[in-house]
N, C-alpha and C. Protein backbone atom coordinates (compact mmCIF):
# COMPACT_ATOMS: atom_id res chain seq x y z
N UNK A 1 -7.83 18.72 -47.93
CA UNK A 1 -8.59 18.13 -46.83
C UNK A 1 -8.71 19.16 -45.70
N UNK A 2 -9.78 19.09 -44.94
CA UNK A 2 -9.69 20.17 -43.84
C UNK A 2 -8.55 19.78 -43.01
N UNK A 3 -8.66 20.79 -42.09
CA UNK A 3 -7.35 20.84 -41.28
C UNK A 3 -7.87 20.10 -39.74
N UNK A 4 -8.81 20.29 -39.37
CA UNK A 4 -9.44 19.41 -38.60
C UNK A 4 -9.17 17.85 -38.61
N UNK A 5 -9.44 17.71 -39.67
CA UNK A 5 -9.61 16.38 -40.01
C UNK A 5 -7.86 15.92 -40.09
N UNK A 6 -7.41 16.43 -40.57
CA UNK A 6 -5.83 15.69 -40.53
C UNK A 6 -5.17 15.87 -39.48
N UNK A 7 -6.07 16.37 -38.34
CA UNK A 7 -5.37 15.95 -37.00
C UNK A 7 -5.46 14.65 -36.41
N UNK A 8 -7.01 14.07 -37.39
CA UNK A 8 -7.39 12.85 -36.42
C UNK A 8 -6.35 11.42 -37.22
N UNK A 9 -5.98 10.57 -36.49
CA UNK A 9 -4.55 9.96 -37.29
C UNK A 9 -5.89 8.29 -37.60
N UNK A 10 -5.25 7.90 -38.32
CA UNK A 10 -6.00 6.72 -39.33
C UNK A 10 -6.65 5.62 -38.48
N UNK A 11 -6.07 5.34 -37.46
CA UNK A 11 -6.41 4.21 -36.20
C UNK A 11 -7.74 4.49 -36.06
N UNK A 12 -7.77 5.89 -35.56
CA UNK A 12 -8.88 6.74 -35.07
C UNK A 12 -10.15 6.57 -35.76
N UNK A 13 -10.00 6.72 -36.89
CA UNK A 13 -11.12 7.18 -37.95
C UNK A 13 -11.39 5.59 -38.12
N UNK A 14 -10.65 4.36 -38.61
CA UNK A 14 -11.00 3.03 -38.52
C UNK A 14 -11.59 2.98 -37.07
N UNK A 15 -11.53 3.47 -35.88
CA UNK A 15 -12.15 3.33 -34.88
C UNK A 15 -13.88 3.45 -34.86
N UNK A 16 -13.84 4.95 -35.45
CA UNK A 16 -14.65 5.77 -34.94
C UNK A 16 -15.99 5.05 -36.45
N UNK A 17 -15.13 4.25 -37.34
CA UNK A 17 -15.77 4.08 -37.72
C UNK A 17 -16.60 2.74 -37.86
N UNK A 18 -15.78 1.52 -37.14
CA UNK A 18 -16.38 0.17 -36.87
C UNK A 18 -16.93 0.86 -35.65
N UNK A 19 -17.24 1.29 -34.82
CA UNK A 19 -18.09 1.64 -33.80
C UNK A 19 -19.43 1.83 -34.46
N UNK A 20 -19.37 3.23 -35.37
CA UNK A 20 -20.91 3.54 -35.69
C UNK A 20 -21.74 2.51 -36.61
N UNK A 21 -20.28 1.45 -37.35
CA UNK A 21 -21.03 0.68 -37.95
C UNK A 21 -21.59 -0.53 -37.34
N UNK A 22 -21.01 -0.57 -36.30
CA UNK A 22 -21.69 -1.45 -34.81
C UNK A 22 -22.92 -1.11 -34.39
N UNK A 23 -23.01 0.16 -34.54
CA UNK A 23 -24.48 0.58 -33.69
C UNK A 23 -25.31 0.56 -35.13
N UNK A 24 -25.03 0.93 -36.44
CA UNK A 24 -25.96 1.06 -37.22
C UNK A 24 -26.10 2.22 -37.30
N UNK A 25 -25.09 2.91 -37.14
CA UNK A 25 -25.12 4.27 -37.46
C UNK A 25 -24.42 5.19 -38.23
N UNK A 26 -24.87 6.65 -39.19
CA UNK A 26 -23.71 6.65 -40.21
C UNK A 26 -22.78 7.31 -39.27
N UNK A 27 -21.49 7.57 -39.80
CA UNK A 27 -20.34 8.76 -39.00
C UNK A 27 -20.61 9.61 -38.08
N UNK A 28 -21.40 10.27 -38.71
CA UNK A 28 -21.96 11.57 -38.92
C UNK A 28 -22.78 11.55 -37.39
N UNK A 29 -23.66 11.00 -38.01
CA UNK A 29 -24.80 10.21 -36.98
C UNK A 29 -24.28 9.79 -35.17
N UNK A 30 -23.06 9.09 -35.63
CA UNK A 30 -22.51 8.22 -34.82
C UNK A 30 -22.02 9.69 -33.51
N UNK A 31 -20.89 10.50 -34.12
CA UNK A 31 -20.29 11.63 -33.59
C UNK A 31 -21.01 12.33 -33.16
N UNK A 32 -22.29 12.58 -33.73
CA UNK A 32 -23.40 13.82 -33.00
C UNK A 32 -23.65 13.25 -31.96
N UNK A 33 -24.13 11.74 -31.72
CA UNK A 33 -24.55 11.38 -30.48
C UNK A 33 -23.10 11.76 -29.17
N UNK A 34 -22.55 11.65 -29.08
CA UNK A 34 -21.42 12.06 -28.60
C UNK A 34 -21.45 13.37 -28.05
N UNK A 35 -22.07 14.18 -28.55
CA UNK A 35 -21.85 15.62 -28.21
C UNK A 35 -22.87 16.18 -27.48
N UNK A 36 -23.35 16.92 -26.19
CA UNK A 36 -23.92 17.14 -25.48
C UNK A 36 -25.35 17.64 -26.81
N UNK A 37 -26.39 17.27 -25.81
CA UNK A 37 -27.46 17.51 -27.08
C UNK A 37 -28.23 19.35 -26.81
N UNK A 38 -27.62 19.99 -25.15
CA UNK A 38 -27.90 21.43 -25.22
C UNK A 38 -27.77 21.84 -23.65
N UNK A 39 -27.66 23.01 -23.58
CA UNK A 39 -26.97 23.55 -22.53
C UNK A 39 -26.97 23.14 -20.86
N UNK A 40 -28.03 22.20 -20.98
CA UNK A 40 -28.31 21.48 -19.46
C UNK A 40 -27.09 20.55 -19.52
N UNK A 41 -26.40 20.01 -20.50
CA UNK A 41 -25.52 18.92 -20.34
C UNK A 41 -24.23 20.03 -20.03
N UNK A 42 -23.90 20.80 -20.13
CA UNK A 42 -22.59 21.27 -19.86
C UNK A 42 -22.58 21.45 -18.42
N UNK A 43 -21.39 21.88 -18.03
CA UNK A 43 -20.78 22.02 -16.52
C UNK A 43 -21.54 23.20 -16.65
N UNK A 44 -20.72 24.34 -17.21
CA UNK A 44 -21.26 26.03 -16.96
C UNK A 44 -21.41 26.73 -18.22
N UNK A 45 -22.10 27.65 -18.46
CA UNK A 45 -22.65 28.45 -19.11
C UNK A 45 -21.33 29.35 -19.17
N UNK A 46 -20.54 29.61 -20.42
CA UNK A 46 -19.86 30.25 -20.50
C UNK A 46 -19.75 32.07 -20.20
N UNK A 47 -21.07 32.26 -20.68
CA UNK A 47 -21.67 33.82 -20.48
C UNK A 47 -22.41 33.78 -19.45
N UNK A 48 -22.50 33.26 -18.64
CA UNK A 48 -23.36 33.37 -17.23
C UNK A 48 -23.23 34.64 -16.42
N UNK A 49 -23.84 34.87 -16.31
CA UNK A 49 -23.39 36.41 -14.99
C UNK A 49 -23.92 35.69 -13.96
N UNK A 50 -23.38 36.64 -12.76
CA UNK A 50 -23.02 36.04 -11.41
C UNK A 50 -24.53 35.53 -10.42
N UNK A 51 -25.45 35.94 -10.72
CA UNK A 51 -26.80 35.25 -10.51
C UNK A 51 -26.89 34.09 -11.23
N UNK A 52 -26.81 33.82 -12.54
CA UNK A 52 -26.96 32.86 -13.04
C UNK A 52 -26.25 31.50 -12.34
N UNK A 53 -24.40 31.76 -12.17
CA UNK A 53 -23.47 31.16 -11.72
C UNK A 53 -23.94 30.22 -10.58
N UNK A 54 -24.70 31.96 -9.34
CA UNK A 54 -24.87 31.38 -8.24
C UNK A 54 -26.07 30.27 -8.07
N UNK A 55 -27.18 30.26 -8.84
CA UNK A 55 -27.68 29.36 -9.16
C UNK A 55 -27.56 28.21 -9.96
N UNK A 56 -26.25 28.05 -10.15
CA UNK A 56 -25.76 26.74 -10.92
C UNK A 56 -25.65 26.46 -9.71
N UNK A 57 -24.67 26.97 -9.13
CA UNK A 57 -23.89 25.99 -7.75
C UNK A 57 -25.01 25.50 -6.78
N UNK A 58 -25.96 26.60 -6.35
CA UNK A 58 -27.47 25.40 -5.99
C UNK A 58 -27.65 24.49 -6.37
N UNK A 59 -27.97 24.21 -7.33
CA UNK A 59 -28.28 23.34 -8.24
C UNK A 59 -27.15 22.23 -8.07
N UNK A 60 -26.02 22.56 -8.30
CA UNK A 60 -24.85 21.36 -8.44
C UNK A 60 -24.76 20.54 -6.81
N UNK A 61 -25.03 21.82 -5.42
CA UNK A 61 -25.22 21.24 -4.13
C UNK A 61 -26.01 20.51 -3.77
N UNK A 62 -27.36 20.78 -4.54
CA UNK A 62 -28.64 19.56 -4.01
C UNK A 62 -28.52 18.47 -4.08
N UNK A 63 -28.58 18.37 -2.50
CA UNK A 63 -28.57 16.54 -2.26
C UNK A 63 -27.14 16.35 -1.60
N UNK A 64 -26.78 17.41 -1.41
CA UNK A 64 -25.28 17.24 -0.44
C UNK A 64 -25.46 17.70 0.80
N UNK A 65 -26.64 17.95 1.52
CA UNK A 65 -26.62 17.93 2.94
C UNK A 65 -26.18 17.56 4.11
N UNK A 66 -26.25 16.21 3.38
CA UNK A 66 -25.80 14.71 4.87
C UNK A 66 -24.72 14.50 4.53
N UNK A 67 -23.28 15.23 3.85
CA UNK A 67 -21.97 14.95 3.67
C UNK A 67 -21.26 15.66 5.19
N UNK A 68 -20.28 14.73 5.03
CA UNK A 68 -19.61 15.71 6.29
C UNK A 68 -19.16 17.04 5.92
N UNK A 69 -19.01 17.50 6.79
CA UNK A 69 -18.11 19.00 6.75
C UNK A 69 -16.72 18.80 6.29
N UNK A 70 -16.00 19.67 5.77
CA UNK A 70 -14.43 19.31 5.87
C UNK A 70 -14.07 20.58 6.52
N UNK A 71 -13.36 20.03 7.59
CA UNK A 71 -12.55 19.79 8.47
C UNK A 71 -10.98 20.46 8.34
N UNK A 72 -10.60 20.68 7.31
CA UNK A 72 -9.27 20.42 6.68
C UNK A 72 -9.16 22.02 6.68
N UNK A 73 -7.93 22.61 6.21
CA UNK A 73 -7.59 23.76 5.82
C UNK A 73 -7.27 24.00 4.77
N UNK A 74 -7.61 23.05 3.82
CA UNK A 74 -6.62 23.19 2.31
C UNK A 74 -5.23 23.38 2.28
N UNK A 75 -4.83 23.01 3.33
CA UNK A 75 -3.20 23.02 3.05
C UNK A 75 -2.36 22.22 2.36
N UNK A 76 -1.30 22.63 2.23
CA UNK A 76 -0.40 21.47 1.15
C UNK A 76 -0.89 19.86 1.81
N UNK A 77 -0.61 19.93 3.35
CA UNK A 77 -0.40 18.76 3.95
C UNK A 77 -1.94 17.91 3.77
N UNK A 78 -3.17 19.11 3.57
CA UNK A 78 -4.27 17.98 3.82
C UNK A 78 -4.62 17.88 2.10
N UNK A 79 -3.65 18.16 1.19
CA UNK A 79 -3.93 17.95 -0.33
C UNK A 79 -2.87 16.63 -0.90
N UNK A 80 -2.00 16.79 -0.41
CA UNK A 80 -0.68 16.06 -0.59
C UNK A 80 -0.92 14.67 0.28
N UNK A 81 -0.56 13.85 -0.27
CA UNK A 81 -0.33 12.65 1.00
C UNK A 81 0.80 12.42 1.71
N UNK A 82 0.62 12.16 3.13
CA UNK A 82 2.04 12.01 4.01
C UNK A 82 3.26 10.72 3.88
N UNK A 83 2.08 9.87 3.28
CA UNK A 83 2.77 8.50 3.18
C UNK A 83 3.14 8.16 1.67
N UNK A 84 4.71 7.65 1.77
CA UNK A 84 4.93 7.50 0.35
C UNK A 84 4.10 6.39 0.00
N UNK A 85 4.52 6.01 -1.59
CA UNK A 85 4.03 5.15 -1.98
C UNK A 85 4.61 3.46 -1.65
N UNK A 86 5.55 3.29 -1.18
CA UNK A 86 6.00 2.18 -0.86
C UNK A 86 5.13 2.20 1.02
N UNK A 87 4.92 3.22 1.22
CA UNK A 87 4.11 2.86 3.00
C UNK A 87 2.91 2.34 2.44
N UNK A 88 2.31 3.56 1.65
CA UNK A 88 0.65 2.78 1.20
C UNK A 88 1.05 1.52 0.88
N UNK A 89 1.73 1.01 0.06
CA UNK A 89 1.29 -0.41 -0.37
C UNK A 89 1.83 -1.51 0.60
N UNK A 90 2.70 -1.16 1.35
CA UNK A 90 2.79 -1.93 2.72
C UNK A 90 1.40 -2.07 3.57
N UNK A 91 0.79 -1.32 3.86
CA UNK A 91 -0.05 -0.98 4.87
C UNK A 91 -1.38 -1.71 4.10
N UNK A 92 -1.39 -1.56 2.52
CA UNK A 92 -2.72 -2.69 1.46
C UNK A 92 -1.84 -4.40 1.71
N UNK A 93 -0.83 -4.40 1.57
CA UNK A 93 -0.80 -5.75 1.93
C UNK A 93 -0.56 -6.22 3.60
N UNK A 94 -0.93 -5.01 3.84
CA UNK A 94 -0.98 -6.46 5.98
C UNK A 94 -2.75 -6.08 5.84
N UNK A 95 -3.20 -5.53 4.91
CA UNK A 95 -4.92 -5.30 5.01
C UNK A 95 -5.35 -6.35 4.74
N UNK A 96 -4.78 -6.81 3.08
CA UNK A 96 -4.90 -7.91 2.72
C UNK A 96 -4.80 -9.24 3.32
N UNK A 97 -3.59 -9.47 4.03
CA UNK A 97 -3.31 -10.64 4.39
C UNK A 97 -4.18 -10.65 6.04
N UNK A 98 -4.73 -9.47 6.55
CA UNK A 98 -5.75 -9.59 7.33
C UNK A 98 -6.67 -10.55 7.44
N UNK A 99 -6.76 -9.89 6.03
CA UNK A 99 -8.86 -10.24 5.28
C UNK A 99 -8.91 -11.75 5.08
N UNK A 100 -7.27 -12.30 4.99
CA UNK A 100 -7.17 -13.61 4.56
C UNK A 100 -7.06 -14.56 5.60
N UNK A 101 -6.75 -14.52 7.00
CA UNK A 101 -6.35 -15.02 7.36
C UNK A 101 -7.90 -14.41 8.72
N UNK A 102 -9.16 -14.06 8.18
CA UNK A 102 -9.54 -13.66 9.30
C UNK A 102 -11.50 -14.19 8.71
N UNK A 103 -11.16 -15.24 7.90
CA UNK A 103 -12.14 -15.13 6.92
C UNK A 103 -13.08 -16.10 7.89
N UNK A 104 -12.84 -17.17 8.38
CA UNK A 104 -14.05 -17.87 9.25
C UNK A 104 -14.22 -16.84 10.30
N UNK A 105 -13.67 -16.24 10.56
CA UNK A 105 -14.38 -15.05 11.72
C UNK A 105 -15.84 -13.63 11.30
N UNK A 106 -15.19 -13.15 9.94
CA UNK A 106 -16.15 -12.02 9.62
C UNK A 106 -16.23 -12.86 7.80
N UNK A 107 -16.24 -13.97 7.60
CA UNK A 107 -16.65 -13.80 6.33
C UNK A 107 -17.93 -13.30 6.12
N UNK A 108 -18.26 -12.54 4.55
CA UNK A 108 -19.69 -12.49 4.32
C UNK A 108 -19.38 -11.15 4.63
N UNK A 109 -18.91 -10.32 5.51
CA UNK A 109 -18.65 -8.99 6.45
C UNK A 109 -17.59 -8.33 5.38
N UNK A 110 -17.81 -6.62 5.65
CA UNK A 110 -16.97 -5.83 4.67
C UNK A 110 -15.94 -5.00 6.13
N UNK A 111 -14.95 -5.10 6.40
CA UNK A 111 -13.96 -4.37 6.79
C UNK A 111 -13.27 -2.94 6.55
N UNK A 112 -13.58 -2.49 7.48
CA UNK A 112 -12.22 -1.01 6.89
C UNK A 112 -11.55 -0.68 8.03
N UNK A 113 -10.05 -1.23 6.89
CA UNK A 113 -8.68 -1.05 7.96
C UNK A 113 -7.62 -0.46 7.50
N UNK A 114 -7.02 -0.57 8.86
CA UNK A 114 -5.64 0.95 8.85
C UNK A 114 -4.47 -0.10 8.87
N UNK A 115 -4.45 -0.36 7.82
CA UNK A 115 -2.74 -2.12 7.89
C UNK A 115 -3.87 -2.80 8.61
N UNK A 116 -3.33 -3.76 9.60
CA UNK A 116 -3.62 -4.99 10.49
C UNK A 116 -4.80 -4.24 11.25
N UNK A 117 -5.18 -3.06 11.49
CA UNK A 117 -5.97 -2.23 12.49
C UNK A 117 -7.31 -2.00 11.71
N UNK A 118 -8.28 -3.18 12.60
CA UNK A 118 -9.71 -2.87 12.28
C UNK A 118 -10.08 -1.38 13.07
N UNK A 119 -11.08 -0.75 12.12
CA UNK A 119 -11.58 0.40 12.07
C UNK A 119 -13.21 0.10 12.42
N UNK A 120 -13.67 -0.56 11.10
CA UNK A 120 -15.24 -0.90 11.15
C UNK A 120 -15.14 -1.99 10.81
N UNK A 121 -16.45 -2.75 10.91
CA UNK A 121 -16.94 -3.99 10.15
C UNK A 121 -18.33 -3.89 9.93
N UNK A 122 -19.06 -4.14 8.36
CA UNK A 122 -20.63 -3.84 8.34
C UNK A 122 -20.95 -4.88 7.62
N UNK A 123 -22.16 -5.03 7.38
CA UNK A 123 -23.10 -5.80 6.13
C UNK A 123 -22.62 -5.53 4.76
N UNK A 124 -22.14 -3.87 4.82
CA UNK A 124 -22.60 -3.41 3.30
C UNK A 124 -21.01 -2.89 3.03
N UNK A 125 -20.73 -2.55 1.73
CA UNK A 125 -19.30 -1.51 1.56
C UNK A 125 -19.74 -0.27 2.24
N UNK A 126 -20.79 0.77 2.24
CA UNK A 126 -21.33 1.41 2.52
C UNK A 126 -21.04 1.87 3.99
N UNK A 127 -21.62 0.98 4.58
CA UNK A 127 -21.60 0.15 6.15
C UNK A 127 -20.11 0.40 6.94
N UNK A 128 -19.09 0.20 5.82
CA UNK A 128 -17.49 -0.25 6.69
C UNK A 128 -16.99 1.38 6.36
N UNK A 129 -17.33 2.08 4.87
CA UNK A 129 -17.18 2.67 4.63
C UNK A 129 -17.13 4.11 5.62
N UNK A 130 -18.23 4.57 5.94
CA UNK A 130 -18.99 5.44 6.79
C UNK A 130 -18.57 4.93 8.42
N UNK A 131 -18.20 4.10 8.82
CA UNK A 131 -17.52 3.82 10.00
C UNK A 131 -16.25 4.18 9.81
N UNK A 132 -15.40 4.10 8.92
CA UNK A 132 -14.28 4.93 8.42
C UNK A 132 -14.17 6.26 8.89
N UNK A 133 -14.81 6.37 8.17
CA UNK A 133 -15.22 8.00 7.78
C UNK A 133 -15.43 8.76 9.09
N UNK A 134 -16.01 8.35 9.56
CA UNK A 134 -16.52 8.43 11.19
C UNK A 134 -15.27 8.47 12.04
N UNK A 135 -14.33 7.74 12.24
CA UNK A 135 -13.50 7.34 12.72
C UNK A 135 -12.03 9.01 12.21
N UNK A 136 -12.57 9.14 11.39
CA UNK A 136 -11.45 9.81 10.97
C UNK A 136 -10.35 9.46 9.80
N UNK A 137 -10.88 8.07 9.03
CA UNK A 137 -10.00 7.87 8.31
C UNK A 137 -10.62 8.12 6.67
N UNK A 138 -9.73 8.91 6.06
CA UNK A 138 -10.71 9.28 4.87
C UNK A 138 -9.85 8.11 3.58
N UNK A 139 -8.91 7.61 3.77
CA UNK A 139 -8.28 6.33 2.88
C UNK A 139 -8.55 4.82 3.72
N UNK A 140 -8.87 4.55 4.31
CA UNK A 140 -9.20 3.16 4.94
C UNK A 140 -9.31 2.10 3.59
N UNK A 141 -8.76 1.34 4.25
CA UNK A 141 -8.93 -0.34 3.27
C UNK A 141 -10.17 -0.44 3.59
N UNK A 142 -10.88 -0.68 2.17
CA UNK A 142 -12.24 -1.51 2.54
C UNK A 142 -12.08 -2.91 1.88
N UNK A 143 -12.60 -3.92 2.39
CA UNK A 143 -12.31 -4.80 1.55
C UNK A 143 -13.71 -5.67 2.32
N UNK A 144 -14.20 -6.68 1.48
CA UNK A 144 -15.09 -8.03 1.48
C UNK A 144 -14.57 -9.13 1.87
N UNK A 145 -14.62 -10.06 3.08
CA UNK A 145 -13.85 -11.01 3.34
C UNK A 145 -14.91 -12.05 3.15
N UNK A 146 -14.30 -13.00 2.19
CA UNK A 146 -15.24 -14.14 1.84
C UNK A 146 -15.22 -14.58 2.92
N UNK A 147 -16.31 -15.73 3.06
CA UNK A 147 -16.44 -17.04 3.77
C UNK A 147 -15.49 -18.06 2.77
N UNK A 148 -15.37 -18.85 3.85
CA UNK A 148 -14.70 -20.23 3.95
C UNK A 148 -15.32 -20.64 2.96
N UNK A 149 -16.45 -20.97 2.81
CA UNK A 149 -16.86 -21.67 1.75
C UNK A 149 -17.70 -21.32 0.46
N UNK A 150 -16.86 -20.03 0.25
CA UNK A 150 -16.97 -19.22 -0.70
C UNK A 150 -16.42 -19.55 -2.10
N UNK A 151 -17.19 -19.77 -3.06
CA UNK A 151 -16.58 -20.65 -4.48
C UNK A 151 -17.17 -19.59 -5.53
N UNK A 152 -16.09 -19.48 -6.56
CA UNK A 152 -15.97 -18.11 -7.10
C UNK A 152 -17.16 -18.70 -8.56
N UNK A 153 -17.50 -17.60 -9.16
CA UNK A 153 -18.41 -18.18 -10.25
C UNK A 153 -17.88 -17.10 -11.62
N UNK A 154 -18.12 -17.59 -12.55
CA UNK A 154 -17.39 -16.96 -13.91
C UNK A 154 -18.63 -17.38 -14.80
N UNK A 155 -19.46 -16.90 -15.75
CA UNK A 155 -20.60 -16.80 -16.17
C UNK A 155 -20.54 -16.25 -17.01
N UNK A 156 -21.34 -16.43 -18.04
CA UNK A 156 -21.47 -16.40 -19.47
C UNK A 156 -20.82 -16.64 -20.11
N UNK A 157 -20.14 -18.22 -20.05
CA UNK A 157 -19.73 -19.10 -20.70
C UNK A 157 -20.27 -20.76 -20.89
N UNK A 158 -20.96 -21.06 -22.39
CA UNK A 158 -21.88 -22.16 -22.33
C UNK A 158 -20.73 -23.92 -22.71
């Protein structure tokens, strides 16, 4: 047997193969689609020389104009986070119990907060988001605070 092939372990191949027979497709068939179909789909051109390169990265920038600047220095401190993981999840549940306890006021409204500390409030995720951002906070809670008389729906079931 090739040697390729006896890397892939039996699960796999029963996988790979009720899939293509899902789509109606043979193996073969199934796996090619999978694989980039020619050199526009890859990240980079392995043999590129440095003109080429620099015109990838054009290319990869367009349409990043209206991003902010960063600000940062790349240092450990602005790569690393300051707060352990038991602060973050303190600080998601007083967000939470915010959003809950604040719902006839901004239901319908998307929030982004620092723990108990409103930041923004908008129409959109977008909206609370970018008031964040603005603000200086690049992790902010965003969250959706229902209305009061908000009734949940579960669908596509007859």
């Amino acid at each position: 047997m090739n040697a390729i092939l006896e890397q892939i372990k039996p699960e796999t191949i029963a996988l790979i193969e009720t899939q293509a027979t899902h789509l109606g497709l043979s193996i073969d068939e199934y796996l090619r689609r999978l694989l980039p179909t020619g050199e526009q789909e890859l990240a980079l051109k392995g043999d590129s020389n440095q003109a080429e390169f620099e015109a990838d990265m054009i290319e990869f920038a367009e349409g990043t104009d209206d991003l902010p600047a960063h600000n940062g220095t790349y240092s450990r401190e602005d790569i690393y986070a300051e707060e352990t993981v038991e602060d973050v999840e303190a600080k998601r549940q007083k967000s939470i119990a915010w959003i809950k306890s604040h719902r006839d006021q901004y239901g319908g409204k998307y929030v982004a907060l620092d723990g108990d500390k409103v930041i923004g409030i908008g129409d959109r995720y977008g909206d609370a988001l970018k008031l964040a951002l603005k603000a200086g906070y690049k992790n902010a809670f965003i969250g959706n605070v229902l209305p009061l008389d908000f009734e949940g729906y579960l669908g596509g079931f007859d």
